[in-house]
N, C-alpha and C. Protein backbone atom coordinates (compact mmCIF):
# COMPACT_ATOMS: atom_id res chain seq x y z
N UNK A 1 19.89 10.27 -2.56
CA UNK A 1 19.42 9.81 -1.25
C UNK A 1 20.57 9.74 -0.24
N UNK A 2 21.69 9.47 -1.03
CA UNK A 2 22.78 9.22 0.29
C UNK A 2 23.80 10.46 0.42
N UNK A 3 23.34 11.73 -0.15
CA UNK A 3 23.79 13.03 0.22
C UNK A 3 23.00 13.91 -0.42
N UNK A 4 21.69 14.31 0.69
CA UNK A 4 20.82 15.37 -0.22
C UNK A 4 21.02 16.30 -0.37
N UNK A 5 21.86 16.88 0.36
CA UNK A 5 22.67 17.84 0.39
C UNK A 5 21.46 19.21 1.07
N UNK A 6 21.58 20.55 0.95
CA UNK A 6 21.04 21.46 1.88
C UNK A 6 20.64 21.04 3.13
N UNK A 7 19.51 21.53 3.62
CA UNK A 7 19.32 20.96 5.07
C UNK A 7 18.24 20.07 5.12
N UNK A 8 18.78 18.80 4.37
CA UNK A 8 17.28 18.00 4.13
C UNK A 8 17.87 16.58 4.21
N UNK A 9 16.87 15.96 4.88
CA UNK A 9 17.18 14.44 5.53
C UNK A 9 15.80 13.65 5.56
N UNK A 10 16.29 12.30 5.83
CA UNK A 10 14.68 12.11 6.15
C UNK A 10 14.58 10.79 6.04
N UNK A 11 13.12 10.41 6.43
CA UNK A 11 12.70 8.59 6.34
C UNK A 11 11.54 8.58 5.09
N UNK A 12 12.07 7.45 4.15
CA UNK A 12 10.89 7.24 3.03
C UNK A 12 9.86 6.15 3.62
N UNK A 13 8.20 6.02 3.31
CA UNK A 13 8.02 5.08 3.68
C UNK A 13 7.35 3.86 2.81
N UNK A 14 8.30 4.25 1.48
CA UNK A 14 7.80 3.35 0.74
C UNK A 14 9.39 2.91 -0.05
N UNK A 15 10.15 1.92 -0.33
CA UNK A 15 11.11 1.26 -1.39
C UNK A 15 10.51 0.60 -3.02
N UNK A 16 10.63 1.44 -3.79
CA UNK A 16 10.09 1.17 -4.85
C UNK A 16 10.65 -0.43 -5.65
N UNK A 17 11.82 -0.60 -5.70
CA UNK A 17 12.33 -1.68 -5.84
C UNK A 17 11.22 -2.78 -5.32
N UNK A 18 10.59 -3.07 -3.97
CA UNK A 18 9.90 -4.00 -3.47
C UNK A 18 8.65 -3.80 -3.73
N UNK A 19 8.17 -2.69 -4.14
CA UNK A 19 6.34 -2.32 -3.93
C UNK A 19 5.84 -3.47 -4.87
N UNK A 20 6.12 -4.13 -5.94
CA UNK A 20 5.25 -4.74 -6.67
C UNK A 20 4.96 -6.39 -5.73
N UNK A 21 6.08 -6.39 -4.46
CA UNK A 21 5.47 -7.73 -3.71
C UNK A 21 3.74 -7.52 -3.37
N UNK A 22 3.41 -6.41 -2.91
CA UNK A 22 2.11 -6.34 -2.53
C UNK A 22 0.99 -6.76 -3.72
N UNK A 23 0.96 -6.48 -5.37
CA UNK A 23 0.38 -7.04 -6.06
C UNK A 23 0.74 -8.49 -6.40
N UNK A 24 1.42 -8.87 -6.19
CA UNK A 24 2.08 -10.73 -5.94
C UNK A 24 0.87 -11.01 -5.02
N UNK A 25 1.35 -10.83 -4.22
CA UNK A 25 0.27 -11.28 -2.85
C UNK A 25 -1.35 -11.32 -2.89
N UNK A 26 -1.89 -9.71 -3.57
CA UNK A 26 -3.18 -9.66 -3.98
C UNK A 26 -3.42 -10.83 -4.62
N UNK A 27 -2.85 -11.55 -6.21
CA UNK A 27 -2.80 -12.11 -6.74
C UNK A 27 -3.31 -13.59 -5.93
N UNK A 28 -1.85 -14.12 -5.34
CA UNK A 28 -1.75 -14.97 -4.40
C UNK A 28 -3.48 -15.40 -3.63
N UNK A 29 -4.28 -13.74 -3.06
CA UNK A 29 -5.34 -13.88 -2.28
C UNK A 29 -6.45 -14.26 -3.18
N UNK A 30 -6.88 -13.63 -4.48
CA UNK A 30 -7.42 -13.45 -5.58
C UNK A 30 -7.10 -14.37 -6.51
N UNK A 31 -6.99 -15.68 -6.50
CA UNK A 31 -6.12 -15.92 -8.11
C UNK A 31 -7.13 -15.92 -9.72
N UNK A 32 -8.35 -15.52 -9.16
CA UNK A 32 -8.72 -14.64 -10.12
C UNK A 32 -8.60 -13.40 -11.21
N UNK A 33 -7.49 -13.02 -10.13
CA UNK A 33 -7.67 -11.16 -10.23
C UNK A 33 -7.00 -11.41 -11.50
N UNK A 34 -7.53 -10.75 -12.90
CA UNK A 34 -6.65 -10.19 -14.27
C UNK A 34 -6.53 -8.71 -14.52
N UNK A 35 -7.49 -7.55 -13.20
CA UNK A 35 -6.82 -6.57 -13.09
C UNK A 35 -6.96 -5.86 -12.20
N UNK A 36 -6.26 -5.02 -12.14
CA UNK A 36 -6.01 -3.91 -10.85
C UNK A 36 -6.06 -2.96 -11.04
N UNK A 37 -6.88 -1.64 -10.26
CA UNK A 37 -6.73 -0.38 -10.69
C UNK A 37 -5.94 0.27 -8.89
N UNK A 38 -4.87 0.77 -9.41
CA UNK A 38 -4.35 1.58 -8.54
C UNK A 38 -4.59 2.78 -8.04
N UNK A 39 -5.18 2.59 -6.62
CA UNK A 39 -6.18 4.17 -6.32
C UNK A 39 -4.84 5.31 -5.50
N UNK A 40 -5.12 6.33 -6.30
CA UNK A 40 -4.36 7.38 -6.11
C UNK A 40 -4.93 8.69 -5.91
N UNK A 41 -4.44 10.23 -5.27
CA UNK A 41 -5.10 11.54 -5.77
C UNK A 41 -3.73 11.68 -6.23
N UNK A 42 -3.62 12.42 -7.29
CA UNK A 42 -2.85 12.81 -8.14
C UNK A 42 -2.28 14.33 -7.68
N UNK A 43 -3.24 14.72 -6.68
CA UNK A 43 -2.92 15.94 -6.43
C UNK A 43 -1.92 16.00 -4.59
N UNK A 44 -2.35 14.82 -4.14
CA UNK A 44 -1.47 14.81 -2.96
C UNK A 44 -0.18 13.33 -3.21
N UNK A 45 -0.15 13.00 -4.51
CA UNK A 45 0.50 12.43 -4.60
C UNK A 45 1.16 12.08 -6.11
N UNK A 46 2.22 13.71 -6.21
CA UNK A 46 2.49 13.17 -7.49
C UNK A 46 3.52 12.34 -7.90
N UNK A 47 3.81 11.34 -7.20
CA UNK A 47 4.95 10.62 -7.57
C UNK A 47 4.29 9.19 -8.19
N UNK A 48 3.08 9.14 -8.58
CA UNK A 48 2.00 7.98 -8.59
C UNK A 48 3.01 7.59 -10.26
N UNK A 49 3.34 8.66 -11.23
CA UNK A 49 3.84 7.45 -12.20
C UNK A 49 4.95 6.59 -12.07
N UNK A 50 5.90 6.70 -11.19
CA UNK A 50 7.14 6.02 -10.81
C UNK A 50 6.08 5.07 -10.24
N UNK A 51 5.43 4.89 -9.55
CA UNK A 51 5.09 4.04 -8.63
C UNK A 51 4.48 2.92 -9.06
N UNK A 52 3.66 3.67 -10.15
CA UNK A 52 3.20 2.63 -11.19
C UNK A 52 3.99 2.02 -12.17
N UNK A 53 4.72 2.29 -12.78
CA UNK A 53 5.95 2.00 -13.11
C UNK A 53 6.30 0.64 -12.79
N UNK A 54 6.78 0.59 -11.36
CA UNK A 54 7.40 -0.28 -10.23
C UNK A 54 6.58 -1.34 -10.20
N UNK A 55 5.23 -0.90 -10.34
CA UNK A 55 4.63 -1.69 -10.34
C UNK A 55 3.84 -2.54 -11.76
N UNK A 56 4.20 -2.09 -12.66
CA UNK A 56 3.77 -2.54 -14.16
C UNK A 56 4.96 -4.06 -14.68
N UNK A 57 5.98 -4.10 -14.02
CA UNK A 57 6.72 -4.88 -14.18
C UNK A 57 6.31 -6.42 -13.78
N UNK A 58 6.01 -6.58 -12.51
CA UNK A 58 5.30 -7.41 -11.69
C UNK A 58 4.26 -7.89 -11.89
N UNK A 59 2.89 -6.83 -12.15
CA UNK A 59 1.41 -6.98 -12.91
C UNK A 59 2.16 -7.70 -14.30
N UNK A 60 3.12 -7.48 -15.70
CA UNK A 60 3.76 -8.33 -16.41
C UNK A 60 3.39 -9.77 -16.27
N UNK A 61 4.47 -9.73 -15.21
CA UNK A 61 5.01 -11.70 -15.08
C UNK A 61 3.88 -12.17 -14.55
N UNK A 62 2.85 -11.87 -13.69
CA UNK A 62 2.30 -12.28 -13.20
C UNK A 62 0.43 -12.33 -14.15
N UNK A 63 0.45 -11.32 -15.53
CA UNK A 63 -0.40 -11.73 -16.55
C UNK A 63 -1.96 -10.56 -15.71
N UNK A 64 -1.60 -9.71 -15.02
CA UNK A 64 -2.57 -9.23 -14.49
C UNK A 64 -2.24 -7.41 -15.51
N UNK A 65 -3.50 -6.62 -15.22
CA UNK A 65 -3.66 -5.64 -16.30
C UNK A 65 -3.52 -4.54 -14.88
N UNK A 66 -2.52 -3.99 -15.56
CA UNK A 66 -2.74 -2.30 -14.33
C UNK A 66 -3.03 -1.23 -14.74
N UNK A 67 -4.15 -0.76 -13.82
CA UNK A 67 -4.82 0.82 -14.29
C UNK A 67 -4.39 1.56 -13.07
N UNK A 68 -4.03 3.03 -13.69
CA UNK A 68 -4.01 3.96 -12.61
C UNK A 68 -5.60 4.08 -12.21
N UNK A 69 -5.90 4.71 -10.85
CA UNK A 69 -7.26 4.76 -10.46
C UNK A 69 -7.20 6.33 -9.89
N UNK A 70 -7.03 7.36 -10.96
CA UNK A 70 -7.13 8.57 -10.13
C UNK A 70 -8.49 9.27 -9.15
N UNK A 71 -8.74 9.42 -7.79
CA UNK A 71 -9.69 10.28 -7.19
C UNK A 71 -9.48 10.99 -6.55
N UNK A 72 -10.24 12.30 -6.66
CA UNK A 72 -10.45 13.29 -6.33
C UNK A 72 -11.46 13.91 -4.95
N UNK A 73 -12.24 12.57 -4.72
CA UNK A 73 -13.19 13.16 -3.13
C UNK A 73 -13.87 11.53 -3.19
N UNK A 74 -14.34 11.76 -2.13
CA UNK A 74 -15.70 10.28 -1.85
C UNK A 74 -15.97 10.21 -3.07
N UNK A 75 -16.94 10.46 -3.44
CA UNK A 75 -18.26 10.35 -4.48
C UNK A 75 -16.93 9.85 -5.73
N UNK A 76 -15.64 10.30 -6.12
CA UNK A 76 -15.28 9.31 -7.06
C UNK A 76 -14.25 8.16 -6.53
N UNK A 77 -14.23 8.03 -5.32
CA UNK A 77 -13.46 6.72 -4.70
C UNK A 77 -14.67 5.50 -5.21
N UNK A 78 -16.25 5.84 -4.32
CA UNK A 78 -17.49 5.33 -4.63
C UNK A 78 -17.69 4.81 -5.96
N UNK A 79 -17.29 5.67 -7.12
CA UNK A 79 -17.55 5.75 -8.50
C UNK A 79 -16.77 4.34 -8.97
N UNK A 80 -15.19 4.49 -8.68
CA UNK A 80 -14.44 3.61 -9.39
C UNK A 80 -14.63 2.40 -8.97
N UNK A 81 -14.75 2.35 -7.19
CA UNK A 81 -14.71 0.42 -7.02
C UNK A 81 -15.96 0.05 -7.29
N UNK A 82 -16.97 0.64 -7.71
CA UNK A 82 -18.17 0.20 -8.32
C UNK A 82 -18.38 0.16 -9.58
N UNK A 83 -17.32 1.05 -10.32
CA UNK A 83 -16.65 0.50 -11.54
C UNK A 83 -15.99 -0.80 -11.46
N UNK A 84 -15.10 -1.01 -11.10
CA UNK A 84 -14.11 -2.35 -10.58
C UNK A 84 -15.14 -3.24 -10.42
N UNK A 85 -15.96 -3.67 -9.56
CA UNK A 85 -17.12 -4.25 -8.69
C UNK A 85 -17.17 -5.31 -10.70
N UNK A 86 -18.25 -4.13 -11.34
CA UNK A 86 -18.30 -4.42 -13.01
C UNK A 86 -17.92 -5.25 -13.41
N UNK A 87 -16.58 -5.88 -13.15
CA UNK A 87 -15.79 -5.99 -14.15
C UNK A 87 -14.89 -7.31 -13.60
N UNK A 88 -15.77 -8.70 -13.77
CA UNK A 88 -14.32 -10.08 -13.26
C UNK A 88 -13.57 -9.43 -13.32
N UNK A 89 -12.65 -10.23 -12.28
CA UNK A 89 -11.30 -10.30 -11.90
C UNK A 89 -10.94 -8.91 -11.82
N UNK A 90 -11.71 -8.06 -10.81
CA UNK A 90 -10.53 -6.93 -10.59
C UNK A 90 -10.19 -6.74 -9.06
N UNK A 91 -9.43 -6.42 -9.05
CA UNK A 91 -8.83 -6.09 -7.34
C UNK A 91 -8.98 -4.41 -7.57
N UNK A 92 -8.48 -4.09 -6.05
CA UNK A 92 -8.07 -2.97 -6.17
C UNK A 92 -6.74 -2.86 -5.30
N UNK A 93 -5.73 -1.61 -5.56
CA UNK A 93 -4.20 -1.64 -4.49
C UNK A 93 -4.57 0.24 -4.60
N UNK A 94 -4.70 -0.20 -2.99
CA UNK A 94 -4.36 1.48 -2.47
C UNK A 94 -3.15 2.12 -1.91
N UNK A 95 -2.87 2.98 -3.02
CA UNK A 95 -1.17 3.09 -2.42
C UNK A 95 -1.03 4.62 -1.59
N UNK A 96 0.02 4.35 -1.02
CA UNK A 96 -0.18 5.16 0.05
C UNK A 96 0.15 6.48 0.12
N UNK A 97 -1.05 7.21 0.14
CA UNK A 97 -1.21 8.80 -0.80
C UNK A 97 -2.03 9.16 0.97
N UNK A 98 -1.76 10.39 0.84
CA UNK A 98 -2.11 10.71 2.36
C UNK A 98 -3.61 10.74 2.43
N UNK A 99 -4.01 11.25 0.51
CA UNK A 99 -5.35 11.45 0.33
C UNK A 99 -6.57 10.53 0.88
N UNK A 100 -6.01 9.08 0.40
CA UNK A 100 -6.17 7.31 0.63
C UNK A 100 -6.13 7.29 2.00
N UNK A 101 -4.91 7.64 2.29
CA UNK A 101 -5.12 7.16 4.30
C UNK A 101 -5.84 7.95 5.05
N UNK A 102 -6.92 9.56 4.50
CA UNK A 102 -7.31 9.85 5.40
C UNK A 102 -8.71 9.55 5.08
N UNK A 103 -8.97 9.06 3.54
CA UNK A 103 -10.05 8.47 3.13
C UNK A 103 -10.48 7.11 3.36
N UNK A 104 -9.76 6.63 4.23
CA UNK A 104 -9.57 5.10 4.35
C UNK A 104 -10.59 4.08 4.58
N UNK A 105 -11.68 4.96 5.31
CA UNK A 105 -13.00 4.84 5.84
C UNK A 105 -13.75 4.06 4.37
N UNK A 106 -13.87 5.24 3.65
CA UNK A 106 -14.70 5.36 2.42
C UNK A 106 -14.09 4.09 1.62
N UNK A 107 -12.89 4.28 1.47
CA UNK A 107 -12.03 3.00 0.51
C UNK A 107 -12.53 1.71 0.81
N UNK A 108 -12.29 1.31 2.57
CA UNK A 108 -12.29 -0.43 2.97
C UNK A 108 -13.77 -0.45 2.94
N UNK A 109 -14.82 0.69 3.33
CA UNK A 109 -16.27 0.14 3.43
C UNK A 109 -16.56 -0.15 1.93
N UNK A 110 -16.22 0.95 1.09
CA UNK A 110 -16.66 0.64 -0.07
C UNK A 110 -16.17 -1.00 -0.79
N UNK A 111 -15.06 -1.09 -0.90
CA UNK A 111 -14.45 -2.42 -1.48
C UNK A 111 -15.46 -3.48 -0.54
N UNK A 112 -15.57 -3.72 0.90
CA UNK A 112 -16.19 -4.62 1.10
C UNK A 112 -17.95 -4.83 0.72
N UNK A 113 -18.13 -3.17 0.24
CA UNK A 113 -19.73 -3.25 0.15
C UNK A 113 -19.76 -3.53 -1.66
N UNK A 114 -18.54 -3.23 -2.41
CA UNK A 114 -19.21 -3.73 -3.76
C UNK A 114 -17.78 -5.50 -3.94
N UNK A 115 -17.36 -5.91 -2.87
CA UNK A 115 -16.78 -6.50 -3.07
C UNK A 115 -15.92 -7.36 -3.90
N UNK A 116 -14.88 -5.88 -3.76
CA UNK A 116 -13.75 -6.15 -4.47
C UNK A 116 -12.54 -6.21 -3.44
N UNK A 117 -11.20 -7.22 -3.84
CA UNK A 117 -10.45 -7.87 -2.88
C UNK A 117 -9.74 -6.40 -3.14
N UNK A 118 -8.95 -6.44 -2.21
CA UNK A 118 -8.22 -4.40 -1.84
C UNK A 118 -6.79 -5.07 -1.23
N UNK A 119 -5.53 -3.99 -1.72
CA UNK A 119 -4.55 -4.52 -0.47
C UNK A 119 -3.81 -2.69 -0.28
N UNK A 120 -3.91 -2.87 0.67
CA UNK A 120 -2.98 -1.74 1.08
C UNK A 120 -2.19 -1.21 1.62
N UNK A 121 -1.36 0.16 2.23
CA UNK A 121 -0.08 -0.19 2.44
C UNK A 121 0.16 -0.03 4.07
N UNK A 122 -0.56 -0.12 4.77
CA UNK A 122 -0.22 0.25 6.44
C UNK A 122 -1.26 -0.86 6.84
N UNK A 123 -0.44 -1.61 8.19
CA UNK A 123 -0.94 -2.24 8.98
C UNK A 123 -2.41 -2.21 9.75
N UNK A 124 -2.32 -1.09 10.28
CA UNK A 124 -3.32 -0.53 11.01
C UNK A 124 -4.58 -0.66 9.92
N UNK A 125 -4.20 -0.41 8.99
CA UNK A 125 -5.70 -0.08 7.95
C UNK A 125 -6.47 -1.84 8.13
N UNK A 126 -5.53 -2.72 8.38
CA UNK A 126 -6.43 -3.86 8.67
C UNK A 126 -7.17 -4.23 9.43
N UNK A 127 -6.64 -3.79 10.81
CA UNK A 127 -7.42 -3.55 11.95
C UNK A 127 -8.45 -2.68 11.87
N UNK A 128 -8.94 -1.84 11.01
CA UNK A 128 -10.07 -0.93 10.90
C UNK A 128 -11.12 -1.76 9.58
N UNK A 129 -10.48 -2.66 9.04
CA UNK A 129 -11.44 -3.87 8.21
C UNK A 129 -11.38 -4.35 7.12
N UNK A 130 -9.85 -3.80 6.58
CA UNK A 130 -9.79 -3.92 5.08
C UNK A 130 -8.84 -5.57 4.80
N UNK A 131 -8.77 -5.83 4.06
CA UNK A 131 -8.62 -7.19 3.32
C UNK A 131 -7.20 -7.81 4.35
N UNK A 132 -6.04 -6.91 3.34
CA UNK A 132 -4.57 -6.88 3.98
C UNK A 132 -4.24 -5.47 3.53
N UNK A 133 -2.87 -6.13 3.77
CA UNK A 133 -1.88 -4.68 3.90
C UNK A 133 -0.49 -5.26 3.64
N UNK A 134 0.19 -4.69 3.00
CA UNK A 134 1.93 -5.05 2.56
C UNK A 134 2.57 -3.78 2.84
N UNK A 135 3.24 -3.21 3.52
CA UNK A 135 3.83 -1.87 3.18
C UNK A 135 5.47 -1.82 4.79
N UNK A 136 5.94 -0.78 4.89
CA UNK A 136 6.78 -0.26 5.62
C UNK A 136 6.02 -0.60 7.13
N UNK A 137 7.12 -1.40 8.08
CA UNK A 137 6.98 -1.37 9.07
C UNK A 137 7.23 0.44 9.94
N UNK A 138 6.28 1.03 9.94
CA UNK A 138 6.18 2.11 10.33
C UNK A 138 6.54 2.62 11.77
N UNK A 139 6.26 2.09 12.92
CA UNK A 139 6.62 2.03 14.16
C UNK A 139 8.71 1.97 13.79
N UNK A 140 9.04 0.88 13.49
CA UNK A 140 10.46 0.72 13.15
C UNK A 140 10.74 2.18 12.53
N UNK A 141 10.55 2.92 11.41
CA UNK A 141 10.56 4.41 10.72
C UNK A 141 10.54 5.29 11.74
N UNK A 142 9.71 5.07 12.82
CA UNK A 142 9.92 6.36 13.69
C UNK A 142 10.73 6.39 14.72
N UNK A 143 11.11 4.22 15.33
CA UNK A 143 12.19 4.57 16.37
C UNK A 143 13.49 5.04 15.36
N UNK A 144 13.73 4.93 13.80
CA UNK A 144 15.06 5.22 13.33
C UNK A 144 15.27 6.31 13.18
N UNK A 145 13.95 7.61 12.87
CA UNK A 145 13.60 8.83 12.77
C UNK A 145 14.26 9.48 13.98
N UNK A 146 14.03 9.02 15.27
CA UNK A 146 14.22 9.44 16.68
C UNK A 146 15.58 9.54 16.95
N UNK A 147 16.42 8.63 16.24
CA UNK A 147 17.72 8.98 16.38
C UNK A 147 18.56 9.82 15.50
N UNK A 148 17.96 10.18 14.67
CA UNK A 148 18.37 11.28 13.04
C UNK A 148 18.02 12.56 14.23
N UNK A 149 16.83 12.59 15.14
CA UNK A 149 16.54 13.92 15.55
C UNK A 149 17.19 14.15 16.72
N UNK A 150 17.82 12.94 17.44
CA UNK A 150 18.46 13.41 18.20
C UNK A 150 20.23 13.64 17.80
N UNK A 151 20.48 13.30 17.04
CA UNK A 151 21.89 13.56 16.07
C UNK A 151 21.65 14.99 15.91
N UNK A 152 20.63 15.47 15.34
CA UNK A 152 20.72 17.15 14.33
C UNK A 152 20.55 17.69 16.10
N UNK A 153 19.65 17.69 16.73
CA UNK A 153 19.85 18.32 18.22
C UNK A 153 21.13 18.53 19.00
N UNK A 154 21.80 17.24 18.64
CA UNK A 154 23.39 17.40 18.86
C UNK A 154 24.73 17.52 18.71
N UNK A 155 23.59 18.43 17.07
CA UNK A 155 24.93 19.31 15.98
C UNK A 155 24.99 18.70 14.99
N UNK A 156 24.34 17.71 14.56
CA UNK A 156 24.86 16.80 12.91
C UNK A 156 23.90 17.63 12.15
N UNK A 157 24.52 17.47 10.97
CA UNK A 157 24.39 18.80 9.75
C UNK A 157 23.42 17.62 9.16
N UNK A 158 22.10 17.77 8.98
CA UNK A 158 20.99 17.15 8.25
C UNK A 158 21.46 16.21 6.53
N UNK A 159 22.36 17.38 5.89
CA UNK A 159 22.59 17.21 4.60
C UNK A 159 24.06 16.26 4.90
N UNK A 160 24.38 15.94 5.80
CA UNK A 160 25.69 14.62 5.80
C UNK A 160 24.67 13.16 6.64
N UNK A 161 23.37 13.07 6.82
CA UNK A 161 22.62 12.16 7.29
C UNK A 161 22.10 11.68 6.01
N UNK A 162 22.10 10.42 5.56
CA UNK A 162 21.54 9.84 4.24
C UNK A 162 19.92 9.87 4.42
N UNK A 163 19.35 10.22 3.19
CA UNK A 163 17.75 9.72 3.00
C UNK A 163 17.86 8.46 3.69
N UNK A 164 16.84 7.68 4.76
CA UNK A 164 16.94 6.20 4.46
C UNK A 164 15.23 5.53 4.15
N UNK A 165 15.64 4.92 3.17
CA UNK A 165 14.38 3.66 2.88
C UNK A 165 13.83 2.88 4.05
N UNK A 166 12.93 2.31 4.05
CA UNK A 166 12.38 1.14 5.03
C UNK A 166 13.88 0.10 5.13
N UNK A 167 13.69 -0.64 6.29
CA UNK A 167 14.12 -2.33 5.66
C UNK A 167 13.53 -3.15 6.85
N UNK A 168 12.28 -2.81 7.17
CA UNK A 168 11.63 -3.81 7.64
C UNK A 168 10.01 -3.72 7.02
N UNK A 169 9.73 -4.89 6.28
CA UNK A 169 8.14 -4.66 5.66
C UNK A 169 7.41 -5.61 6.55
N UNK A 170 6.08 -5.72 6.41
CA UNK A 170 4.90 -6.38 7.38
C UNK A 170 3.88 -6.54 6.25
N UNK A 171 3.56 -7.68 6.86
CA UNK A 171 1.71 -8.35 6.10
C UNK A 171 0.96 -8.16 6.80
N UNK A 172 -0.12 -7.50 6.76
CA UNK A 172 -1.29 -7.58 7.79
C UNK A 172 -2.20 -8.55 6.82
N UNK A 173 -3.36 -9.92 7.25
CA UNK A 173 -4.77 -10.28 6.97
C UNK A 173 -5.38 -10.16 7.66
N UNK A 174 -6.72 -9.42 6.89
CA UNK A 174 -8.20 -10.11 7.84
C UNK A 174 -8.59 -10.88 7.05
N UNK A 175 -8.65 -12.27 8.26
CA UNK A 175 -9.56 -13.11 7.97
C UNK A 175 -10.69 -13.50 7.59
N UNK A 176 -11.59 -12.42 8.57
CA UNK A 176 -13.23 -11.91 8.16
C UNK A 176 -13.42 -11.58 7.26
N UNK A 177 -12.62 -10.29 6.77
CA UNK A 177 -13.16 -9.39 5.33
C UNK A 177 -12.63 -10.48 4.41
N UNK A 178 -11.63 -11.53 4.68
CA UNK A 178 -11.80 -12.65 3.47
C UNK A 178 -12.53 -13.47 3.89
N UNK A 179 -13.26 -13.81 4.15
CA UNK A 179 -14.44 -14.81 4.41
C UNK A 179 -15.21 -14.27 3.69
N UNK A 180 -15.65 -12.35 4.20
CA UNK A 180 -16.94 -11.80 3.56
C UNK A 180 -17.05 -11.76 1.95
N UNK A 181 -15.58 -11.74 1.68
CA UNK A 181 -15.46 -11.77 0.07
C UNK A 181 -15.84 -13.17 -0.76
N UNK A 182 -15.33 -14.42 0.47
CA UNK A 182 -15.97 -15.47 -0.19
C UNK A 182 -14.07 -16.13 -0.86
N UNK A 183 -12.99 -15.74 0.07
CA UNK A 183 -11.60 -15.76 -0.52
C UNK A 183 -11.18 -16.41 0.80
N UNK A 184 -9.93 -17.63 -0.19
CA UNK A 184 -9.54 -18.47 0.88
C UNK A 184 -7.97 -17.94 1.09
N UNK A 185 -7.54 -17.65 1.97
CA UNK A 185 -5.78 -17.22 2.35
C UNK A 185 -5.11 -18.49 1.88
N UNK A 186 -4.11 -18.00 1.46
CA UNK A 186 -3.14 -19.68 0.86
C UNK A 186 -2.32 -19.64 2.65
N UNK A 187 -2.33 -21.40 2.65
CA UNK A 187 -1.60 -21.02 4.06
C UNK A 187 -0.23 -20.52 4.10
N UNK A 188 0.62 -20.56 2.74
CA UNK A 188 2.20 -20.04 2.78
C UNK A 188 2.07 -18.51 3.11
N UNK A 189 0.71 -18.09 2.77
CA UNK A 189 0.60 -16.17 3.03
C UNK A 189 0.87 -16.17 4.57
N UNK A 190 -0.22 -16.92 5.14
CA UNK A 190 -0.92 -16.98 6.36
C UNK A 190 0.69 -17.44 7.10
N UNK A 191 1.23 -18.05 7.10
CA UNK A 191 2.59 -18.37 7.51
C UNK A 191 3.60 -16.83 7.79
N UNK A 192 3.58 -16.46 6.49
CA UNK A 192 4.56 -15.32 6.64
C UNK A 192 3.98 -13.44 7.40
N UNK A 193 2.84 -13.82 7.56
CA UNK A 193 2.10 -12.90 7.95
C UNK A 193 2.54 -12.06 9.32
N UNK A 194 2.52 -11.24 9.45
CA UNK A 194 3.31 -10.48 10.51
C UNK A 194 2.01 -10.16 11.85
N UNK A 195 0.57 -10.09 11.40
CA UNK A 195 -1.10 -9.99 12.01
C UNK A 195 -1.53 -10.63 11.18
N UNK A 196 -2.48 -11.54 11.74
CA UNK A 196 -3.53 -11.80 11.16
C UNK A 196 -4.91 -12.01 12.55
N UNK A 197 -5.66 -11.06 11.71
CA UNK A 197 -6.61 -10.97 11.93
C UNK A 197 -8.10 -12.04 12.09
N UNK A 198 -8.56 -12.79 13.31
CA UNK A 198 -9.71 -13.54 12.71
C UNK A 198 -10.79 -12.79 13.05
């Protein structure tokens, strides 16, 4: 990451080291939840076993069960949280696969229509109705992006610019879609919350 060397540079928008705070938190919203299936496409996102990984450590200490949740179109996004739905104590964590964010629609209606608690990784997805959100302050990623592009415009060699990670994260809640679930916010969440939604 800190010399990729050829002509390749860039912003990540996920730090694996931190991703398992977002299942803490589910937890935290849920203290029901004993498991989680992690929704992924496998095909626009193959880095899903590291990720799970990162995140199997955390699900650990915290006594909760993690499933990968691989899908492939609507009809099996539909399939699994109505699988989940089945089954006490499950959440769901949508991680952030481009597949997921352009399916996003299908994901938050579905979780709230077989109501299961969801957390996922961009802000914005809360404002469109879903539970929360833990992930990369994204706006921050693109003013730091803006200056990497104006560096290579003014001759810096891409491969002497380091990969860089996030280092600003955000909480989004809705309040509503936890009401509709019938889930109370702990107020220490509600405190550290970056939006919240009523």
């Amino acid at each position: 990451m800190a010399h990729p060397g050829g002509n390749i540079t860039g912003f990540s928008f996920l730090e694996y080291s931190v991703v398992g705070k977002s299942l803490d938190m589910l937890k935290h919203v849920s203290p029901g939840m004993i498991r989680v299936g992690a929704m992924f496409n496998p095909e626009t996102y193959p880095y899903y076993a590291i990720h799970l990984r990162s995140f199997e450590t955390v699900a650990n200490t915290i006594s909760v069960e993690l499933g990968g949740a691989p899908v492939q179109s609507p009809a099996e996004i539909e399939e699994t949280i109505a699988k989940l739905s089945r089954q006490p104590g499950s959440a769901l964590l949508v991680l952030p696969d481009p597949y997921t964010t352009v399916h996003r629609r299908v994901i938050i209606e579905s979780a709230a229509r077989n109501r299961v608690p969801a957390c996922y990784s961009f802000r914005w997805q809360v404002a469109e109705g879903a539970l929360m959100s833990y992930g990369a302050d994204t706006q921050d990623i693109f003013r730091r992006a803006a200056v990497y592009v104006d560096r290579i415009l003014k001759g810096a060699k891409p491969a002497d610019l380091p990969v860089q990670a996030p280092n600003k994260y955000e909480l989004a809640i809705n309040l509503k879609a936890a009401a509709a679930l019938g889930l109370t916010i702990p107020p220490s969440l509600l405190a550290t919350g970056h939006e919240v939604i009523e």
